[in-house]
PDB file of N, CA and C in Angstrom:
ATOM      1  N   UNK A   1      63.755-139.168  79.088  1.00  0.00           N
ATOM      2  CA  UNK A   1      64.806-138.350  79.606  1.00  0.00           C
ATOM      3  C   UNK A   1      64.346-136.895  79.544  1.00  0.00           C
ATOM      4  N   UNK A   2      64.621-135.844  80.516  1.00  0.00           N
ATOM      5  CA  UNK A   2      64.087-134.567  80.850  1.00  0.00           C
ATOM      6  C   UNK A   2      65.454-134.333  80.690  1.00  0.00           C
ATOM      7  N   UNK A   3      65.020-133.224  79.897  1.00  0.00           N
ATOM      8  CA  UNK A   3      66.996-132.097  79.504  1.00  0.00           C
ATOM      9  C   UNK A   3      66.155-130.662  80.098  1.00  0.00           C
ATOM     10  N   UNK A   4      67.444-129.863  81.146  1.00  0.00           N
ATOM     11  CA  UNK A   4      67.191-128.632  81.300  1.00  0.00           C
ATOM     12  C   UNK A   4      68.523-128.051  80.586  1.00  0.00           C
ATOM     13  N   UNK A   5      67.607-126.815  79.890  1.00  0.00           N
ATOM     14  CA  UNK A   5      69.129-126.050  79.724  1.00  0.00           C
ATOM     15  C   UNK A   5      69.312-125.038  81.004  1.00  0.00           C
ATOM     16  N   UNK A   6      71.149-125.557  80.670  1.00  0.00           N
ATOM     17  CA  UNK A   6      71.720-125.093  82.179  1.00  0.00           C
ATOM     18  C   UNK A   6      72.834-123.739  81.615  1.00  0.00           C
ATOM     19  N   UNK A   7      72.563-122.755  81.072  1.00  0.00           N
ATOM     20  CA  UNK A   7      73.582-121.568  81.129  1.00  0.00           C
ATOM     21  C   UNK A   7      74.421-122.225  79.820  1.00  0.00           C
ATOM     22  N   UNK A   8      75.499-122.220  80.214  1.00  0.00           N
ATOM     23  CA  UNK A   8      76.677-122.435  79.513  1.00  0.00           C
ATOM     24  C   UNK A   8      76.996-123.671  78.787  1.00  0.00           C
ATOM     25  N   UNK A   9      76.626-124.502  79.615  1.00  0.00           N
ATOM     26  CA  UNK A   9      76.537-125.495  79.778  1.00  0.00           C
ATOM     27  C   UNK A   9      75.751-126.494  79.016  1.00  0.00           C
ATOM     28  N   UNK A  10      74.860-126.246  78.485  1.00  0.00           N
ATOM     29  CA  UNK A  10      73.711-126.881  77.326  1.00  0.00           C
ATOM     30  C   UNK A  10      72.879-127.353  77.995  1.00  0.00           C
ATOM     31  N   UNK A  11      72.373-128.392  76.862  1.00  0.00           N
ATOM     32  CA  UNK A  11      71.548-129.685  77.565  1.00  0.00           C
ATOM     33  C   UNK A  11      72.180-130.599  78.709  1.00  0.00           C
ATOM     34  N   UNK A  12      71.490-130.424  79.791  1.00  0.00           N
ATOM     35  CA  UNK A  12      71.636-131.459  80.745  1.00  0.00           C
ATOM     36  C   UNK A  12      70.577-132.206  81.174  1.00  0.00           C
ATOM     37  N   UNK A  13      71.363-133.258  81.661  1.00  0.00           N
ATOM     38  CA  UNK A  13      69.852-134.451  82.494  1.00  0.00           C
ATOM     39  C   UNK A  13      69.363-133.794  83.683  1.00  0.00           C
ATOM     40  N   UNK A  14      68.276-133.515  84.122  1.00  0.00           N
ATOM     41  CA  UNK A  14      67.961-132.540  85.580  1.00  0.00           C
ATOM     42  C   UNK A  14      68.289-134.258  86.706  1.00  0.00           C
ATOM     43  N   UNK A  15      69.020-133.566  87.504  1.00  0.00           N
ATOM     44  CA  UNK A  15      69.094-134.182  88.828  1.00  0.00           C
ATOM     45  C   UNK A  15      67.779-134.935  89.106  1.00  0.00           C
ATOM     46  N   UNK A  16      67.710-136.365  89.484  1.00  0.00           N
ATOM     47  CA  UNK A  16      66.872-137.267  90.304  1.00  0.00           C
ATOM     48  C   UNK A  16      65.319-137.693  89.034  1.00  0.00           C
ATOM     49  N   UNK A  17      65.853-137.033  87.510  1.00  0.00           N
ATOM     50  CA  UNK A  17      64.918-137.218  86.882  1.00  0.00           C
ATOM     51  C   UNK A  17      65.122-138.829  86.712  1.00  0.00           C
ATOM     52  N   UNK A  18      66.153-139.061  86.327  1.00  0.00           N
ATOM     53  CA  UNK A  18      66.267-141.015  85.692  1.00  0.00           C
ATOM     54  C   UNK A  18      66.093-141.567  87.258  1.00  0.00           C
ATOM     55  N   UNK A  19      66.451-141.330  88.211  1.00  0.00           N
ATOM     56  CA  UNK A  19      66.142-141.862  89.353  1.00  0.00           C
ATOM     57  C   UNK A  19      64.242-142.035  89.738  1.00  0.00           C
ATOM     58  N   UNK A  20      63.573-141.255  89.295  1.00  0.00           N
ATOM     59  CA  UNK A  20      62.110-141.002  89.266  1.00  0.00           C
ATOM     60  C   UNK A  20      61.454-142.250  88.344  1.00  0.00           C
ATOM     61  N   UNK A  21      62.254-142.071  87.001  1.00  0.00           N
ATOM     62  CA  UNK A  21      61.728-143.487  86.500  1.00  0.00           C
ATOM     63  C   UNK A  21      61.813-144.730  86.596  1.00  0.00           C
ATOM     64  N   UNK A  22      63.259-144.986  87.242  1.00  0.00           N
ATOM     65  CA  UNK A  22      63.977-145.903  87.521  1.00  0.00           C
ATOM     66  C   UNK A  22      62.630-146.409  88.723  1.00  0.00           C
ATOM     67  N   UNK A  23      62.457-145.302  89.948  1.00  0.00           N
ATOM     68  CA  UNK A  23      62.032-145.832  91.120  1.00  0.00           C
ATOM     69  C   UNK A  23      60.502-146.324  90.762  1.00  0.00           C
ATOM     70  N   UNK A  24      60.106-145.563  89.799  1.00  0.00           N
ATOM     71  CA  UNK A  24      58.360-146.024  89.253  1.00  0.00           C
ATOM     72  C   UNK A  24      58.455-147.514  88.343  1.00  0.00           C
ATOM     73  N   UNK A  25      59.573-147.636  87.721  1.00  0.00           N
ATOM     74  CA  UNK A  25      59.534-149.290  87.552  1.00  0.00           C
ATOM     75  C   UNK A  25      59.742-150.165  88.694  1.00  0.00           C
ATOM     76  N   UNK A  26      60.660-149.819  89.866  1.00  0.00           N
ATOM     77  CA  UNK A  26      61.085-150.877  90.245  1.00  0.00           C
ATOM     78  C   UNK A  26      59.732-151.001  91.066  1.00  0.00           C
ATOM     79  N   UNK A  27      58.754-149.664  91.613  1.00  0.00           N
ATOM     80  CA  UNK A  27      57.592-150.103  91.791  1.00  0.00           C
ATOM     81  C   UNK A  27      56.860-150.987  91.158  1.00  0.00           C
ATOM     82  N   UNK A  28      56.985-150.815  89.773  1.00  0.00           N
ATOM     83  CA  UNK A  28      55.796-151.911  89.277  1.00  0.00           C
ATOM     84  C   UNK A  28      56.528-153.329  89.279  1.00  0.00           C
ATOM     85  N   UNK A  29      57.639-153.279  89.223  1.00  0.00           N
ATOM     86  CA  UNK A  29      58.618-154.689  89.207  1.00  0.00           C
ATOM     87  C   UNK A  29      57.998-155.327  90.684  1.00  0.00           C
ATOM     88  N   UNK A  30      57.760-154.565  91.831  1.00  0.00           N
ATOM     89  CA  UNK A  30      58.322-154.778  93.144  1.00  0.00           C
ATOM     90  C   UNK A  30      56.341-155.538  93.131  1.00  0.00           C
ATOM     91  N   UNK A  31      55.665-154.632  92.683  1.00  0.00           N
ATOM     92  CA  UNK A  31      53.952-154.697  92.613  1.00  0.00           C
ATOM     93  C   UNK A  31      53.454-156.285  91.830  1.00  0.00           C
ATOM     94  N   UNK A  32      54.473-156.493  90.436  1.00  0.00           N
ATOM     95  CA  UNK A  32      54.229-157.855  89.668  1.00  0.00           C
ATOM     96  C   UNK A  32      54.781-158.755  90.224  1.00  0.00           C
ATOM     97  N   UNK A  33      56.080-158.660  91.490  1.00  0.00           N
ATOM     98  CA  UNK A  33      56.168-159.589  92.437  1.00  0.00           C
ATOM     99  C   UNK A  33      55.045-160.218  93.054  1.00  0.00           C
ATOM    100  N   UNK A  34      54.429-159.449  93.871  1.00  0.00           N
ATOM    101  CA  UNK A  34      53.157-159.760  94.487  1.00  0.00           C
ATOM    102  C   UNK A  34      52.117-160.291  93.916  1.00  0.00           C
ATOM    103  N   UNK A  35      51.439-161.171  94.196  1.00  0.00           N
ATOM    104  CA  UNK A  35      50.383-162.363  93.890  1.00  0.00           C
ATOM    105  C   UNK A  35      48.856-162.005  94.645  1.00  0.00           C
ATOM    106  N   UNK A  36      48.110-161.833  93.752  1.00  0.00           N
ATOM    107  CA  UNK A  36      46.716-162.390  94.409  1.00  0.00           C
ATOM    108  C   UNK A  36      47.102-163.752  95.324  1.00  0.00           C
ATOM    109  N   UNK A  37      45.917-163.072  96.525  1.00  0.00           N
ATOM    110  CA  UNK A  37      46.216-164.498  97.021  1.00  0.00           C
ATOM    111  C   UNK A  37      44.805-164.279  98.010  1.00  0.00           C
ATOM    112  N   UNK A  38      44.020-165.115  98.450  1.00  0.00           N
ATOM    113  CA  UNK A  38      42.835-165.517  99.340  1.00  0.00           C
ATOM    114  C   UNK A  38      43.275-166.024 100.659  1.00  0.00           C
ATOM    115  N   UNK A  39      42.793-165.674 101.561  1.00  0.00           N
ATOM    116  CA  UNK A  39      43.071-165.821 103.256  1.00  0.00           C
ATOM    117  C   UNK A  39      41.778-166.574 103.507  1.00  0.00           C
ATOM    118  N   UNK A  40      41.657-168.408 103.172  1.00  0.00           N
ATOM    119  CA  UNK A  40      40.883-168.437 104.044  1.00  0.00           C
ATOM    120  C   UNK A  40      41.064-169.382 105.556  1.00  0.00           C
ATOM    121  N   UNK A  41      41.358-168.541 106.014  1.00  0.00           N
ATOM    122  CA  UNK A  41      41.393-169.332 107.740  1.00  0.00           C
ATOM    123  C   UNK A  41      40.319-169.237 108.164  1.00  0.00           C
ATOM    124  N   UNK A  42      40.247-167.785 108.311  1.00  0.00           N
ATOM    125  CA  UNK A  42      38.791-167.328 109.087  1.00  0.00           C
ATOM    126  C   UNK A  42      37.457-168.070 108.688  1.00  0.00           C
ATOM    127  N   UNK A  43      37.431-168.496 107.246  1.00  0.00           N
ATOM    128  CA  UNK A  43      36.370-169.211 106.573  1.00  0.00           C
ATOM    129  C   UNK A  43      36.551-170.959 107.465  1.00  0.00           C
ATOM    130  N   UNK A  44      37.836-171.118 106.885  1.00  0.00           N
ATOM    131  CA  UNK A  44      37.666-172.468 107.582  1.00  0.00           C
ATOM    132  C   UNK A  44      37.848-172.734 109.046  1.00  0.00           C
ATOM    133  N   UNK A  45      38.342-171.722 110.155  1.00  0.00           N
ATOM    134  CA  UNK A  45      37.612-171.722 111.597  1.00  0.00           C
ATOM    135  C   UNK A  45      36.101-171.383 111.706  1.00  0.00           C
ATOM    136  N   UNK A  46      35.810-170.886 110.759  1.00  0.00           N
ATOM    137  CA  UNK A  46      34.048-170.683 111.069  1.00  0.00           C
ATOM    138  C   UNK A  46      33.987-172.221 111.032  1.00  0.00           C
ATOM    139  N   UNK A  47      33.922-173.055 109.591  1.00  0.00           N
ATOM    140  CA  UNK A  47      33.343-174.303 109.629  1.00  0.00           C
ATOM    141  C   UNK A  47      34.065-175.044 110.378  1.00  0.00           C
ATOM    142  N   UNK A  48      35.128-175.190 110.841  1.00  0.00           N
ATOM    143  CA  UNK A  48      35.572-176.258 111.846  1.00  0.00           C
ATOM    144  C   UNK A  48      34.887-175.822 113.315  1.00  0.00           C
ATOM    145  N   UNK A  49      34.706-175.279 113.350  1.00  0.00           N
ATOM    146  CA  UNK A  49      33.821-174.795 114.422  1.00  0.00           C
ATOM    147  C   UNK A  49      32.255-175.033 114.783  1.00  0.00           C
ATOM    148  N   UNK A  50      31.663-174.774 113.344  1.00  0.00           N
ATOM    149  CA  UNK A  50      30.376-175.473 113.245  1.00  0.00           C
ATOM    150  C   UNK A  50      30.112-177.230 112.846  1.00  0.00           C
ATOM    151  N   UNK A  51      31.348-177.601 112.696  1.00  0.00           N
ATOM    152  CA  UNK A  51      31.593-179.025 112.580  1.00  0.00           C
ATOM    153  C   UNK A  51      31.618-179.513 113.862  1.00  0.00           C
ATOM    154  N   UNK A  52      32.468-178.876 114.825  1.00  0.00           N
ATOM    155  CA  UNK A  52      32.448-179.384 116.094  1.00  0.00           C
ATOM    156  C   UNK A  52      31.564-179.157 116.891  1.00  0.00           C
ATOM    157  N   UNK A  53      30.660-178.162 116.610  1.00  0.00           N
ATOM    158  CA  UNK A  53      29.610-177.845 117.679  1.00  0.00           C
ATOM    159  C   UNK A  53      28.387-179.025 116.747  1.00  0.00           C
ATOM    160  N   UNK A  54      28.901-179.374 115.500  1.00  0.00           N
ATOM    161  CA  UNK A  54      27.212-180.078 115.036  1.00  0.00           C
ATOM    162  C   UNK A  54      27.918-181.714 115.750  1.00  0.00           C
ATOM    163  N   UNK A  55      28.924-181.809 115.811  1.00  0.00           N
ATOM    164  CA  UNK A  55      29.200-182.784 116.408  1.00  0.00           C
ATOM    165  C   UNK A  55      29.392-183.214 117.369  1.00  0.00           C
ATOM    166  N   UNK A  56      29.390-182.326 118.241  1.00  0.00           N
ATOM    167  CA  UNK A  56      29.153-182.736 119.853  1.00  0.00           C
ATOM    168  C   UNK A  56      27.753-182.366 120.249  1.00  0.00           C
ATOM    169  N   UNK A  57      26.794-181.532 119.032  1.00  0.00           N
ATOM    170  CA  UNK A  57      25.150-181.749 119.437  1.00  0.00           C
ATOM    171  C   UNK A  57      24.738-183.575 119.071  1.00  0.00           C
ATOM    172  N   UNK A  58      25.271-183.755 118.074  1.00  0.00           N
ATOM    173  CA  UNK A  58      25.295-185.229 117.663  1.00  0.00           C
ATOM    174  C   UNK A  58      25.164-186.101 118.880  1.00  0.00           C
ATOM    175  N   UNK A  59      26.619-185.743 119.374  1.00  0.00           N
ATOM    176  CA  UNK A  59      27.112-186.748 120.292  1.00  0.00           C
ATOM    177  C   UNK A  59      25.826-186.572 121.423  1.00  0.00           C
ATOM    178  N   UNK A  60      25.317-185.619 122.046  1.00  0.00           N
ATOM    179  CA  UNK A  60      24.471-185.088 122.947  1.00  0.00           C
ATOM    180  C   UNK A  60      23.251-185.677 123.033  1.00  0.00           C
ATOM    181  N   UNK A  61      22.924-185.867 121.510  1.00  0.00           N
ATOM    182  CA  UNK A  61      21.152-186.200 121.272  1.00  0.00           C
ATOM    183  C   UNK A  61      22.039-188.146 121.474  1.00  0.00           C
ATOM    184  N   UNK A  62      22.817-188.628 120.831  1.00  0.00           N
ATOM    185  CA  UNK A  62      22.985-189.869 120.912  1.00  0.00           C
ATOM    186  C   UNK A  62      22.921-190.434 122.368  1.00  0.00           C
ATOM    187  N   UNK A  63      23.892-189.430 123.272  1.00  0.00           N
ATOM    188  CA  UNK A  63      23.151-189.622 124.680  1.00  0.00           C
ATOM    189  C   UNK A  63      22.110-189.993 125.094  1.00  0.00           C
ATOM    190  N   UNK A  64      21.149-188.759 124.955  1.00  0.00           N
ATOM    191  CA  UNK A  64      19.973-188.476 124.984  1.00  0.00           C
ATOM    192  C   UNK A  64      18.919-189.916 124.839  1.00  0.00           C
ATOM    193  N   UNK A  65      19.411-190.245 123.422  1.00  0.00           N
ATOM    194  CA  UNK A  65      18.315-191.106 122.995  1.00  0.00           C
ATOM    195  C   UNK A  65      18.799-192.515 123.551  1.00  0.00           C
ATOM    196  N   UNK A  66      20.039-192.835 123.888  1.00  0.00           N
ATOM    197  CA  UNK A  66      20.391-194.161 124.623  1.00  0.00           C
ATOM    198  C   UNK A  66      20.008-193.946 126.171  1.00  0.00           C
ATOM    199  N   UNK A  67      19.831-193.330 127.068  1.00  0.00           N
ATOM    200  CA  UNK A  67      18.915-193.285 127.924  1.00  0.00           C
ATOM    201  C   UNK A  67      17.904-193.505 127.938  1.00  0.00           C
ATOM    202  N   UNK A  68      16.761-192.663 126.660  1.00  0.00           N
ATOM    203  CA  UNK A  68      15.560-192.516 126.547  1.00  0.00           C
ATOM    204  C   UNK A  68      15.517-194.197 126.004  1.00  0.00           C
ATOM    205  N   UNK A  69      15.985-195.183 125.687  1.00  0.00           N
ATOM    206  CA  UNK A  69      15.848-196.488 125.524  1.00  0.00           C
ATOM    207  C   UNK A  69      15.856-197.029 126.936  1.00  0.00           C
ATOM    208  N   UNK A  70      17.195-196.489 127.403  1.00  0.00           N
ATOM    209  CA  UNK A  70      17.661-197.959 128.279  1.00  0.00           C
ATOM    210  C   UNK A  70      16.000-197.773 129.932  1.00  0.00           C
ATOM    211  N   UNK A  71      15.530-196.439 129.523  1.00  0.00           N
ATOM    212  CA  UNK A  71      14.564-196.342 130.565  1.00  0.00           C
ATOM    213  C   UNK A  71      13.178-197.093 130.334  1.00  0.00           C
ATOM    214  N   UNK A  72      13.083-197.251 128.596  1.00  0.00           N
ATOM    215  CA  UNK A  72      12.106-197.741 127.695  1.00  0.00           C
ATOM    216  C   UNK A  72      12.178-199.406 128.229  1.00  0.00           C
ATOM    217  N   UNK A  73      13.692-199.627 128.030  1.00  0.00           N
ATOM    218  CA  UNK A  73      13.641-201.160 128.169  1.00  0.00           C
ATOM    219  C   UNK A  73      13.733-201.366 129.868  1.00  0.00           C
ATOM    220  N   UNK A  74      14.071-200.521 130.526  1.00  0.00           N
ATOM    221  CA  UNK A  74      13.127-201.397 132.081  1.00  0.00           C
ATOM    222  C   UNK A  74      12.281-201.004 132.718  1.00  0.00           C
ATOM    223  N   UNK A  75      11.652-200.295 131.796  1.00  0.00           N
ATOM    224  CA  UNK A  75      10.126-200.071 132.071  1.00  0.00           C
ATOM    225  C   UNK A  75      10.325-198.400 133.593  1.00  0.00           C
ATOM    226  N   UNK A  76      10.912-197.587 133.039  1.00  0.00           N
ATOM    227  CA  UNK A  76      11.008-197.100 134.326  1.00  0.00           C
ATOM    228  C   UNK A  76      10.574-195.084 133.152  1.00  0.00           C
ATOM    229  N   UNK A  77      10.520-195.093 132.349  1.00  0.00           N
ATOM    230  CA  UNK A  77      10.223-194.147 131.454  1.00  0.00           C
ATOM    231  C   UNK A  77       9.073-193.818 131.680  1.00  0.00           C
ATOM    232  N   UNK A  78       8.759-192.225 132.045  1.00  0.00           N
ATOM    233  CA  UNK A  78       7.071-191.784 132.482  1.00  0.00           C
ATOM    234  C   UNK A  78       7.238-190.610 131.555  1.00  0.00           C
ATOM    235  N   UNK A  79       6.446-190.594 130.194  1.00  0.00           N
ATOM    236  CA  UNK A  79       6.330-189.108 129.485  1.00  0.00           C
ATOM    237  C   UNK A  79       5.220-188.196 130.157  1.00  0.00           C
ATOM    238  N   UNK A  80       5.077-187.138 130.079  1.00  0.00           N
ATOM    239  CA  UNK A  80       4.183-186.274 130.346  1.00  0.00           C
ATOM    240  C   UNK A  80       3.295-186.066 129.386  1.00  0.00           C
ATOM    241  N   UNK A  81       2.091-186.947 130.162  1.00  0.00           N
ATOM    242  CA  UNK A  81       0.957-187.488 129.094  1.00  0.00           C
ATOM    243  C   UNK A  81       0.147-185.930 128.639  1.00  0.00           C
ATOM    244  N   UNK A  82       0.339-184.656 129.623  1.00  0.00           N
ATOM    245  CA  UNK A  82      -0.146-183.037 129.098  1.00  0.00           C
ATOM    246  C   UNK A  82       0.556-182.682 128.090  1.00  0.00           C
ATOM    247  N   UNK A  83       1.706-183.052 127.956  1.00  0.00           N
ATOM    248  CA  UNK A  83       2.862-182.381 127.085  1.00  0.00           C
ATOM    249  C   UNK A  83       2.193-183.467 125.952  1.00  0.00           C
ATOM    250  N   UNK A  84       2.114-184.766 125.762  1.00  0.00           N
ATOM    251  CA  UNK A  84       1.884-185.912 124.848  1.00  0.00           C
ATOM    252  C   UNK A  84       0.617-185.392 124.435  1.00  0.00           C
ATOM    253  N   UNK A  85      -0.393-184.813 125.157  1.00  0.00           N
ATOM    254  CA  UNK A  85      -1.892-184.802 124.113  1.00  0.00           C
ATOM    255  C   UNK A  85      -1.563-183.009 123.635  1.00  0.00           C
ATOM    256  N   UNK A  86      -1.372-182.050 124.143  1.00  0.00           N
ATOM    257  CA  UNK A  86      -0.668-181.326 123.899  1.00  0.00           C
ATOM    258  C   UNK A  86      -0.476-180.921 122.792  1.00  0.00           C
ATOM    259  N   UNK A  87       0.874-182.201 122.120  1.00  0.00           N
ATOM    260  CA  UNK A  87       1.415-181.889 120.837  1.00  0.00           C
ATOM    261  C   UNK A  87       0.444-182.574 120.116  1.00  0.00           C
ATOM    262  N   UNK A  88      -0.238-183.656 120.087  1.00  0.00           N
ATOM    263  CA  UNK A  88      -1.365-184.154 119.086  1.00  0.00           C
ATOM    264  C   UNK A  88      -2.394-183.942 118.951  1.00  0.00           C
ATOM    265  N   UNK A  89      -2.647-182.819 119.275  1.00  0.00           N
ATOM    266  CA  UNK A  89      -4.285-182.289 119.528  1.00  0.00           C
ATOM    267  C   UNK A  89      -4.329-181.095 118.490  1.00  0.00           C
ATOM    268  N   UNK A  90      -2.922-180.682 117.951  1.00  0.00           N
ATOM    269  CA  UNK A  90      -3.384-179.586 116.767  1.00  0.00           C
ATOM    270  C   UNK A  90      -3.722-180.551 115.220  1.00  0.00           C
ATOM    271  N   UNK A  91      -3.005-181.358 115.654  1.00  0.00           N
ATOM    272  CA  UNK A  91      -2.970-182.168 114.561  1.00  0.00           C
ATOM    273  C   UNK A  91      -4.219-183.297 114.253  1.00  0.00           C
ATOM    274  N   UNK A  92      -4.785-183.795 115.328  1.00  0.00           N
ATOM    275  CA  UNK A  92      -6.018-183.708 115.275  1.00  0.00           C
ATOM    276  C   UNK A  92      -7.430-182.813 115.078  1.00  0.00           C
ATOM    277  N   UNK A  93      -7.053-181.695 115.487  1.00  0.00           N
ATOM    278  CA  UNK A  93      -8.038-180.625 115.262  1.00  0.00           C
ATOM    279  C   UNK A  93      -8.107-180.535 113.812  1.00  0.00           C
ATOM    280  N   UNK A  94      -6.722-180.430 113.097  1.00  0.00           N
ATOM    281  CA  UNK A  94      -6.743-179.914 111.461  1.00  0.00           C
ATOM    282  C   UNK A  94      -7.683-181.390 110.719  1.00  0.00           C
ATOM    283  N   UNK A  95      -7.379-182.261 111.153  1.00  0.00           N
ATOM    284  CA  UNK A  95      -7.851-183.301 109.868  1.00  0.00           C
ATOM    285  C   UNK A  95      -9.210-183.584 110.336  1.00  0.00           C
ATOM    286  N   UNK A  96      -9.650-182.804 111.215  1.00  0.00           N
ATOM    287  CA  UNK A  96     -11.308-183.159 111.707  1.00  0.00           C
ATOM    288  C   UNK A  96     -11.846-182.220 110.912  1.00  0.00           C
TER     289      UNK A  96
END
């Protein structure tokens, strides 16, 4: 409590002083309401996102490779025998 002396009058409470403390608790009252708290959406739209893109690359190569059979099994599959020596020719070079 803040006392001004006022004249004649004595000790008084100064105007808006108990209101000042009053309002700095109900701040901290109003502040210990409030909770930590973590937002993760954004975290889990990143990974649902990279879930669905690893899963429709999934789905893509599964394509991929059931063609690359069904051409295997009627004989109609031609690799590119430049591209085929190509990739095995470093790998031959090293173990020579």
């Amino acid at each position: 409590m803040v006392d001004n002396i006022g004249g004649n009058k004595g000790f008084s409470q100064i105007r808006n002083a108990g209101n000042l403390s009053k309002s700095a608790g109900a701040q901290k009252s109003a502040n210990a309401k409030r909770s930590d708290s973590v937002d993760f959406s954004s975290a889990l739209q990143n990974a649902t996102k990279a879930q669905a893109t690893s899963s429709s690359q999934e789905s893509a190569r599964a394509e991929k490779l059931q063609a690359l059979k069904a051409q295997i099994d009627n004989g109609s599959y031609q690799p590119d025998l430049k591209k085929v020596a190509a990739s095995i020719l470093p790998f031959m070079t090293n173990e020579a």
